[in-house]
Protein backbone atom coordinates (compact mmCIF):
# COMPACT_ATOMS: atom_id res chain seq x y z
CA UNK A 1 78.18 166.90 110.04
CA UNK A 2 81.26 164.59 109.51
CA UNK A 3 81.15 163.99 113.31
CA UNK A 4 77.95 163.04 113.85
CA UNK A 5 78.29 160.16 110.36
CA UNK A 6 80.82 158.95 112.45
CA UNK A 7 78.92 158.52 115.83
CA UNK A 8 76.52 157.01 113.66
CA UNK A 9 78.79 154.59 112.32
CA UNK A 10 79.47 153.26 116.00
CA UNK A 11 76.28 151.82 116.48
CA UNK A 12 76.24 149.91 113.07
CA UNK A 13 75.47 145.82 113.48
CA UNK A 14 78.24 143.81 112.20
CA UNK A 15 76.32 141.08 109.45
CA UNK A 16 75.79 138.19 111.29
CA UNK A 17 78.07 135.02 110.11
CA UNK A 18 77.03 133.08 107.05
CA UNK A 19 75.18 130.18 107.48
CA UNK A 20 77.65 128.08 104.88
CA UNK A 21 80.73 128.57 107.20
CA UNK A 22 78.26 127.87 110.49
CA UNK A 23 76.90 124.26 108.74
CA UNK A 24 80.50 123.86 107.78
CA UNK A 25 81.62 123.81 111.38
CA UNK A 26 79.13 121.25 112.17
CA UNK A 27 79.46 119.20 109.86
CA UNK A 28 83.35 119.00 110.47
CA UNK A 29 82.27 118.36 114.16
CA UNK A 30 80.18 115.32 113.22
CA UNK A 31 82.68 114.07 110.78
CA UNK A 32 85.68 114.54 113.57
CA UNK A 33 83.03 112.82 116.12
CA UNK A 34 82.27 109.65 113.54
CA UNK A 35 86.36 109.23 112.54
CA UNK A 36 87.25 109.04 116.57
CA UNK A 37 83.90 107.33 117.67
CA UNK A 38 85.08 104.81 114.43
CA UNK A 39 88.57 104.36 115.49
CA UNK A 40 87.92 104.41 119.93
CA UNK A 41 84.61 102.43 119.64
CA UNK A 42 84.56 100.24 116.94
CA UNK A 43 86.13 96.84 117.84
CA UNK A 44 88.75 95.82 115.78
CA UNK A 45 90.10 92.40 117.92
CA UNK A 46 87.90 89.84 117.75
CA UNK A 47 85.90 88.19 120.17
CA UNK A 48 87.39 85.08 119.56
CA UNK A 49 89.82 83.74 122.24
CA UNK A 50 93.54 82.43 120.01
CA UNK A 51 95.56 81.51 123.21
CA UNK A 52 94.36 78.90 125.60
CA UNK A 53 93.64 79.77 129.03
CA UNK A 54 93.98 83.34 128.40
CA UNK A 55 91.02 86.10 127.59
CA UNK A 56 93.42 88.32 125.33
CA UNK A 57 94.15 87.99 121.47
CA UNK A 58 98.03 87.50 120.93
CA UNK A 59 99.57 89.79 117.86
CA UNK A 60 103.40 90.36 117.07
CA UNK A 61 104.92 93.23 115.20
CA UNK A 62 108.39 92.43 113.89
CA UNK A 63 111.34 95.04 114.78
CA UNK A 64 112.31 97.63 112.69
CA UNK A 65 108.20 97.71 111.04
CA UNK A 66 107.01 100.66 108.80
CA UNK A 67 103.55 101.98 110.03
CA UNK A 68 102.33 100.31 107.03
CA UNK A 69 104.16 97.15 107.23
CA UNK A 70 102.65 96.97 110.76
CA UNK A 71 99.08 97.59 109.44
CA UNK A 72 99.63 94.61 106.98
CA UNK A 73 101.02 92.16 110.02
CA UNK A 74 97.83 93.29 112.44
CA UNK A 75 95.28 92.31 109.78
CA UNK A 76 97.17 88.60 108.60
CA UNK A 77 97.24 87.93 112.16
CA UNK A 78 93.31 88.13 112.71
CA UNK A 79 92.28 91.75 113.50
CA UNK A 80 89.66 93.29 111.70
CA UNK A 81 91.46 96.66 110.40
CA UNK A 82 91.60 98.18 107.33
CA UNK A 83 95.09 98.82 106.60
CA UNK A 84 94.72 102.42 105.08
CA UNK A 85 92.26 102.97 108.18
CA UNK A 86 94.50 101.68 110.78
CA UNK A 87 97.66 103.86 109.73
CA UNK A 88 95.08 106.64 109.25
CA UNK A 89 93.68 106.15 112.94
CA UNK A 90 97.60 106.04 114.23
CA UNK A 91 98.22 109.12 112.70
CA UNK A 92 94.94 110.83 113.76
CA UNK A 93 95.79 110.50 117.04
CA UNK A 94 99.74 110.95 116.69
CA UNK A 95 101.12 107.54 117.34
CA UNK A 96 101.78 106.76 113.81
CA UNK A 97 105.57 106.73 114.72
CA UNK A 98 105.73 105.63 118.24
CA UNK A 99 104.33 101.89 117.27
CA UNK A 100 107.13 99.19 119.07
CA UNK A 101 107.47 95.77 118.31
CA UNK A 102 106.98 93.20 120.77
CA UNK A 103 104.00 91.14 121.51
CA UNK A 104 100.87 91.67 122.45
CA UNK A 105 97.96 90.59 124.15
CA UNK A 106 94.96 92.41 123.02
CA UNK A 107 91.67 92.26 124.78
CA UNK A 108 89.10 90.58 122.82
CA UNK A 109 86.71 93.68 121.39
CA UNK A 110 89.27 96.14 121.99
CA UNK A 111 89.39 99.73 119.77
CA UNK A 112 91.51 100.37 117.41
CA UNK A 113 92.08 103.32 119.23
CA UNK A 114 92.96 100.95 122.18
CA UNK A 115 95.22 99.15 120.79
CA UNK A 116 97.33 101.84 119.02
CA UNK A 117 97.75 102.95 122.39
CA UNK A 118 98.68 100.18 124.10
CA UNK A 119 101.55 99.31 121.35
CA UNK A 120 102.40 102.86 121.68
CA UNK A 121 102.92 102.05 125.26
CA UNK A 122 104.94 98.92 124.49
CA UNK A 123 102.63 97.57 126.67
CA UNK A 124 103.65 93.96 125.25
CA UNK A 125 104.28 90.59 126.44
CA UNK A 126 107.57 89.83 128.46
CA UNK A 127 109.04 86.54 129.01
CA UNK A 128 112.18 85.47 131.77
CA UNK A 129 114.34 82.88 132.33
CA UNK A 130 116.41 83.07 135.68
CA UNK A 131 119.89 81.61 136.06
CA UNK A 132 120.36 80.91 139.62
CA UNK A 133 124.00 80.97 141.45
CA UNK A 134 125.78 77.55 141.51
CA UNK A 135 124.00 76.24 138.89
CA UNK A 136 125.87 73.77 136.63
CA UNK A 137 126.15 74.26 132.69
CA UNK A 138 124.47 71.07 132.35
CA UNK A 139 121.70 72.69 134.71
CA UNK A 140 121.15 75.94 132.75
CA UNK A 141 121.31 74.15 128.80
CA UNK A 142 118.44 72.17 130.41
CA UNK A 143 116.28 74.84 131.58
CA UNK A 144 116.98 76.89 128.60
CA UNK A 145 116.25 74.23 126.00
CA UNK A 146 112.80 73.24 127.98
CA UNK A 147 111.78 76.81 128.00
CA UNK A 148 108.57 77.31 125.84
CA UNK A 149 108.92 81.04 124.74
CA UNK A 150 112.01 80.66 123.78
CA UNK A 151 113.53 79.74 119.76
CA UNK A 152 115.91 77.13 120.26
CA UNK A 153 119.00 78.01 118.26
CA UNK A 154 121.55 76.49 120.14
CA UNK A 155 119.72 73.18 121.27
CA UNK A 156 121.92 70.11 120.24
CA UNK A 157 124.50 72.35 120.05
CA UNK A 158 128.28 70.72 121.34
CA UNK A 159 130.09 72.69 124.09
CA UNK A 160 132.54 73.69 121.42
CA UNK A 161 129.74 74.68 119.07
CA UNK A 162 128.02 77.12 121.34
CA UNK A 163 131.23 78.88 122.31
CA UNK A 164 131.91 79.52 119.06
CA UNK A 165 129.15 80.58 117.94
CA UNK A 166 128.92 83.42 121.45
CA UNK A 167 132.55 83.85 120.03
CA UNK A 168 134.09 83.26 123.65
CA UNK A 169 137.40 81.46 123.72
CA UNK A 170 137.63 79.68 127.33
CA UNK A 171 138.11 75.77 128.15
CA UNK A 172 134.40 75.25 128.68
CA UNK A 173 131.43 76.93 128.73
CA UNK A 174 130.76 76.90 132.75
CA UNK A 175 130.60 79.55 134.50
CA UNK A 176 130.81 81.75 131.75
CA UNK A 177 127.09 82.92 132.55
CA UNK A 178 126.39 85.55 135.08
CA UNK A 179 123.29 85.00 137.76
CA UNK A 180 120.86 86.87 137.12
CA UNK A 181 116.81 87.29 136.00
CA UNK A 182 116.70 88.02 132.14
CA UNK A 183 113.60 89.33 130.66
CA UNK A 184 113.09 88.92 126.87
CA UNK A 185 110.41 88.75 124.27
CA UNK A 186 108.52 85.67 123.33
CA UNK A 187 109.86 83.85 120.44
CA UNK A 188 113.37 85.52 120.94
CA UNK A 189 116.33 82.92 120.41
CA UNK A 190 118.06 81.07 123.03
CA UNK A 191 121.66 82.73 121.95
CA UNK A 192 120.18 85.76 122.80
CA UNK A 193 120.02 85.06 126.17
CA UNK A 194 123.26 83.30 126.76
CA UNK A 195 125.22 85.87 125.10
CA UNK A 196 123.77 88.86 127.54
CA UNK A 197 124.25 86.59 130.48
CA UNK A 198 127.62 85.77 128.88
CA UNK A 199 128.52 89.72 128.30
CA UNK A 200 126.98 90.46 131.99
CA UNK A 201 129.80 88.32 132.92
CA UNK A 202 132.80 89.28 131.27
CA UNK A 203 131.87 93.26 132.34
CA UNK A 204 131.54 91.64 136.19
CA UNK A 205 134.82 89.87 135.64
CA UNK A 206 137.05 92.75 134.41
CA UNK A 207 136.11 94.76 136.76
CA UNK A 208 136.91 93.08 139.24
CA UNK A 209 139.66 91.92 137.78
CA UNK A 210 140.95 95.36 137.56
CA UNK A 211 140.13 95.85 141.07
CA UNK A 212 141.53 93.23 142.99
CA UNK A 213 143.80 93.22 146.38
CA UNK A 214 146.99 93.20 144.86
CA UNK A 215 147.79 90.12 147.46
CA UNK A 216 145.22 87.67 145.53
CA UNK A 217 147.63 84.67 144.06
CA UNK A 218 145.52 84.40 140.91
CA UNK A 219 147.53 84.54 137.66
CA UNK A 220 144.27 85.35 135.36
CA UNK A 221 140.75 86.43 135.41
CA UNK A 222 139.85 82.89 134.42
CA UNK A 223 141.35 82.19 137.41
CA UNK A 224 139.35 84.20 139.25
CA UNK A 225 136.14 83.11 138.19
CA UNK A 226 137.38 79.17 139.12
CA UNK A 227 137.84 80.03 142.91
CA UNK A 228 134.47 82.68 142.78
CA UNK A 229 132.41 79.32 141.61
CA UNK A 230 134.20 77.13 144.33
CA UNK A 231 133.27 80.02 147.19
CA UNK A 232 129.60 79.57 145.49
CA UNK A 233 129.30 76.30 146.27
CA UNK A 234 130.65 76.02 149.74
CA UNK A 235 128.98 79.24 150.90
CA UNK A 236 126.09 78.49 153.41
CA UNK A 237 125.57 81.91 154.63
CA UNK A 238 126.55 85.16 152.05
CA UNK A 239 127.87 87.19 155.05
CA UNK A 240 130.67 83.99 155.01
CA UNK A 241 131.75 84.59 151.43
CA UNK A 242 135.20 86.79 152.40
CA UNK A 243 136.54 84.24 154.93
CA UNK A 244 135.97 81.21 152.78
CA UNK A 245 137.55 83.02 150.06
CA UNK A 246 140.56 83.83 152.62
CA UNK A 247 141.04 80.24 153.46
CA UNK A 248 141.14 79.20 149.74
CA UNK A 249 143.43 81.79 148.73
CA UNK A 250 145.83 81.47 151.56
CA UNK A 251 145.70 77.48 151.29
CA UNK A 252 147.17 78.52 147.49
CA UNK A 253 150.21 80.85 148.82
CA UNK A 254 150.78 77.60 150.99
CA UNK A 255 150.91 75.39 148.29
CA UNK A 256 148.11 73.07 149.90
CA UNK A 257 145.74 71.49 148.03
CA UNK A 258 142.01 72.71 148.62
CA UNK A 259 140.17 69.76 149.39
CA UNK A 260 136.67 71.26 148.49
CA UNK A 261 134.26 68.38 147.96
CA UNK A 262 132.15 70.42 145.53
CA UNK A 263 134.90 70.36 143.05
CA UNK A 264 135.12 66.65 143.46
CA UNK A 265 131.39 66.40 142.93
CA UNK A 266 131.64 68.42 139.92
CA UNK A 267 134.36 65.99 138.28
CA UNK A 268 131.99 63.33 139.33
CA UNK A 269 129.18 65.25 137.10
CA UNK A 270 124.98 65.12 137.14
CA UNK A 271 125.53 60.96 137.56
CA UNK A 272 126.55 61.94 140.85
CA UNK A 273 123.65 60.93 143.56
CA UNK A 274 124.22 63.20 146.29
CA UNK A 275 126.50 60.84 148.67
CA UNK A 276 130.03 61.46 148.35
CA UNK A 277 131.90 58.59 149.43
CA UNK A 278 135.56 57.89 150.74
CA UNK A 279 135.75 56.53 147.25
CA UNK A 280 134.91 58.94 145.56
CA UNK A 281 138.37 61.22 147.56
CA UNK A 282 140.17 58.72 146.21
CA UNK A 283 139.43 58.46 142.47
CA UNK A 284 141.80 60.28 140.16
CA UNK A 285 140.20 63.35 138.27
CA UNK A 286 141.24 66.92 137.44
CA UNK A 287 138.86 68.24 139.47
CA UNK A 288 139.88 66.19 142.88
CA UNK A 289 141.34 69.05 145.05
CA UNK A 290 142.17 66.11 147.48
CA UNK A 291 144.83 64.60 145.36
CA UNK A 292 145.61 67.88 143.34
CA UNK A 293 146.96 71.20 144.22
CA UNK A 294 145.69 74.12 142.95
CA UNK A 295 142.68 75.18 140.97
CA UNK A 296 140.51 72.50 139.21
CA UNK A 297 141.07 73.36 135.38
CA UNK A 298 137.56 75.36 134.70
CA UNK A 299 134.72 76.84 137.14
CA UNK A 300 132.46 74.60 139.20
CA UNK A 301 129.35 76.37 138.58
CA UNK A 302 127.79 79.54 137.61
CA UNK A 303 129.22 81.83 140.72
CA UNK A 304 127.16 85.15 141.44
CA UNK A 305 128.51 88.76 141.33
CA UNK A 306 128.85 88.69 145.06
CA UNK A 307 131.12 85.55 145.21
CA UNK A 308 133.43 87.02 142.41
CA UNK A 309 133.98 89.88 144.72
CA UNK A 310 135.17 87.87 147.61
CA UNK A 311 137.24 85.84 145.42
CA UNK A 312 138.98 89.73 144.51
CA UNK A 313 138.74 90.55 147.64
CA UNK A 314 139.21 88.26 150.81
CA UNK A 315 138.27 89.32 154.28
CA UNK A 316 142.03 89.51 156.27
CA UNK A 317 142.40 86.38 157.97
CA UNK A 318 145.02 83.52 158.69
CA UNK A 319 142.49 80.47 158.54
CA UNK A 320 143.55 77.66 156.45
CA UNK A 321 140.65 75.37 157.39
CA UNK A 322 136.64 75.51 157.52
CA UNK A 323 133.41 73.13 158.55
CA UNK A 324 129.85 73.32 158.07
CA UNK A 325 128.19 73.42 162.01
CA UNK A 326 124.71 72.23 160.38
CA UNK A 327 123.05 75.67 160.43
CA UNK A 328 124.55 76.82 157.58
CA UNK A 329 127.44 78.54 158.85
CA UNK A 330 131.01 77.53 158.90
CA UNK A 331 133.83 77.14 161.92
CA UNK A 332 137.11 78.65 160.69
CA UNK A 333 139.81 77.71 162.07
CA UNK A 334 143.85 78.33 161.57
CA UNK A 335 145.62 75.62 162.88
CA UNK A 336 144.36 71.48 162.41
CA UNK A 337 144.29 70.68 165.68
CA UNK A 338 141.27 73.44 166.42
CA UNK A 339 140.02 72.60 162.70
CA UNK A 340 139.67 68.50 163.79
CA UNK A 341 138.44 69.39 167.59
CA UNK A 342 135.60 71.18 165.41
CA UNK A 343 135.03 68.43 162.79
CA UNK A 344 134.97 66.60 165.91
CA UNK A 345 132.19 68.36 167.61
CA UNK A 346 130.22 69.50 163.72
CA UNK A 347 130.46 66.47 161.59
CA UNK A 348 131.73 63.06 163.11
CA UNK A 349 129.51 63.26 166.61
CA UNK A 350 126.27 64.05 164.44
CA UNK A 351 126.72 62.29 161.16
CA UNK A 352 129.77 59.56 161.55
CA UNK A 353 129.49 58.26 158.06
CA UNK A 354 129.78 61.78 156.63
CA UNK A 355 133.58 63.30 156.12
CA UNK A 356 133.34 66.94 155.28
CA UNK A 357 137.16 67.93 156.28
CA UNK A 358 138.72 70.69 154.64
């Protein structure tokens, strides 16, 4: 009897489910439909074009910005957000915390949903300023002061002034500032950039400082950077850089003077019109390696990581002389009969007027 209850039981129809929880589910699909079809279809950026020449909408979130404090900046800068909606939206789709700062360029009409993910990206706006090798301080406070995305902190600002204020302790301020492309955010300050190209070159320096050939005559790492921004400037081809750094350095264990016009050029500073005359050899300044031995008192120009390491370390070679041939390579020679026979057949044959003896 009990056996055949149970059996029985077996075939029983479980109640089918409630129609409350069933309309519940639906109706939490069509409410989790309308909150992302409101926050990845309605557009929050307006159609409105604020930069010229550019079909985006420019916003900026301050560093260091609470998801609410960036709500707050997105709306006073134009957007059409709720602030309680957009931090909602961020968190709905877990981005709430992974907002950067930066700038932006929003397409006009975008999402909100679109553009919480493309400042989760950090999709932003980048700006550069390149410092090219054998530039001249005068060169680079130029360019940096005439750049448009950049705050200018340090424009007006003395020698003196600017070195204290990058906290560096040197003569001068040239070629404290190492070569290179630096990429930064619109609006950032000037100092910014000067004191990573300034840090890029201290690391560059020490190192190969610490690394030299032990037969370099240089008493200091300023030192160093001096003769790297001479080999800058008289380096036509970057396969040359060791041997012109040989002749330098061995011209110092000599006790000759260097007579490098660049460094003559340099005393002669950005008056100077591009024609160095007999005159100008002759005219008393720190900086004429004709009349003075040794290093001129501060760097030339801005040298490049390469030339620092040929200043640290010199191909092995006895030439005390060089001349340009006109194709951008040099003649080295070691004694100055050979070194004249080549100014000879470089310099005085092609251009008579032009004296370019080492």
């Amino acid at each position: 009897m009990s056996r055949k209850i149970q059996n029985r039981n077996l075939f029983v129809r479980k109640k089918p489910r409630s129609p409350r929880i069933l309309s519940f589910l639906l109706a939490l699909i069509v409410l989790l439909c309308v909150i992302y079809g409101s926050i990845f279809l309605w557009p929050i950026v307006p159609n409105e074009v604020n930069i010229t020449d550019a079909p985006a909408y420019k916003v900026k979130i301050k560093p260091q910005s609470s998801l609410a404090s960036i709500a707050d900046q997105v709306r006073e800068q134009g957007l059409r957000s709720n602030t309680l909606f957009f931090q909602f939206g961020a968190r709905a789709i877990f981005v709430g915390s992974k907002l950067k700062p930066g700038t932006y360029l929003l397409p006009p009409g975008a999402s909100l949903g679109k553009v919480l993910l493309q400042i989760a990206r950090g999709d932003r706006v980048r700006e550069s300023i390149a410092i090219i090798p054998g530039m001249t301080i005068w060169q680079l406070r130029n360019l940096v002061d005439a750049h448009p995305a950049l705050t200018h902190q340090t424009k007006g600002m003395s020698s003196k002034e600017l070195l204290q204020a990058l906290n560096l302790s040197y003569p001068g301020l040239e070629g404290l500032f190492l070569p290179d492309t630096y990429i930064f955010d619109p609006d950032d300050s000037d100092i910014n950039v000067y004191r990573r190209a300034a840090l890029a070159l201290q690391k560059t320096l020490n190192q190969e400082w610490g690394q030299k050939d032990p037969q370099v005559p240089l008493q200091s790492p300023y030192d160093l950077l001096t003769l790297a921004s001479i080999i800058e400037k008289e380096t036509g081809r970057a396969g040359e850089r060791g041997k012109i750094a040989a002749v330098f350095l061995n011209r110092l264990r000599k006790g000759m003077p260097l007579q490098t016009d660049p460094t003559v050029i340099y005393g002669i500073g950005p008056k100077f019109d591009g024609n160095l005359r007999k005159a100008d050899l002759r005219k008393d300044s720190p900086y004429n390696t004709y009349m003075h031995k040794g290093l001129p008192p501060t760097p030339i120009a801005m040298p490049s990581r390469e030339s620092i390491i040929a200043a640290a370390h010199p191909e092995q070679t006895n030439s005390l002389y060089f001349v340009a041939k006109g194709d951008g390579s040099s003649h080295f020679s070691i004694t100055l009969d050979e070194h004249e026979n080549a100014v000879d057949r470089y310099q005085r044959k092609a251009s008579p007027k032009t004296n370019l003896t080492k």
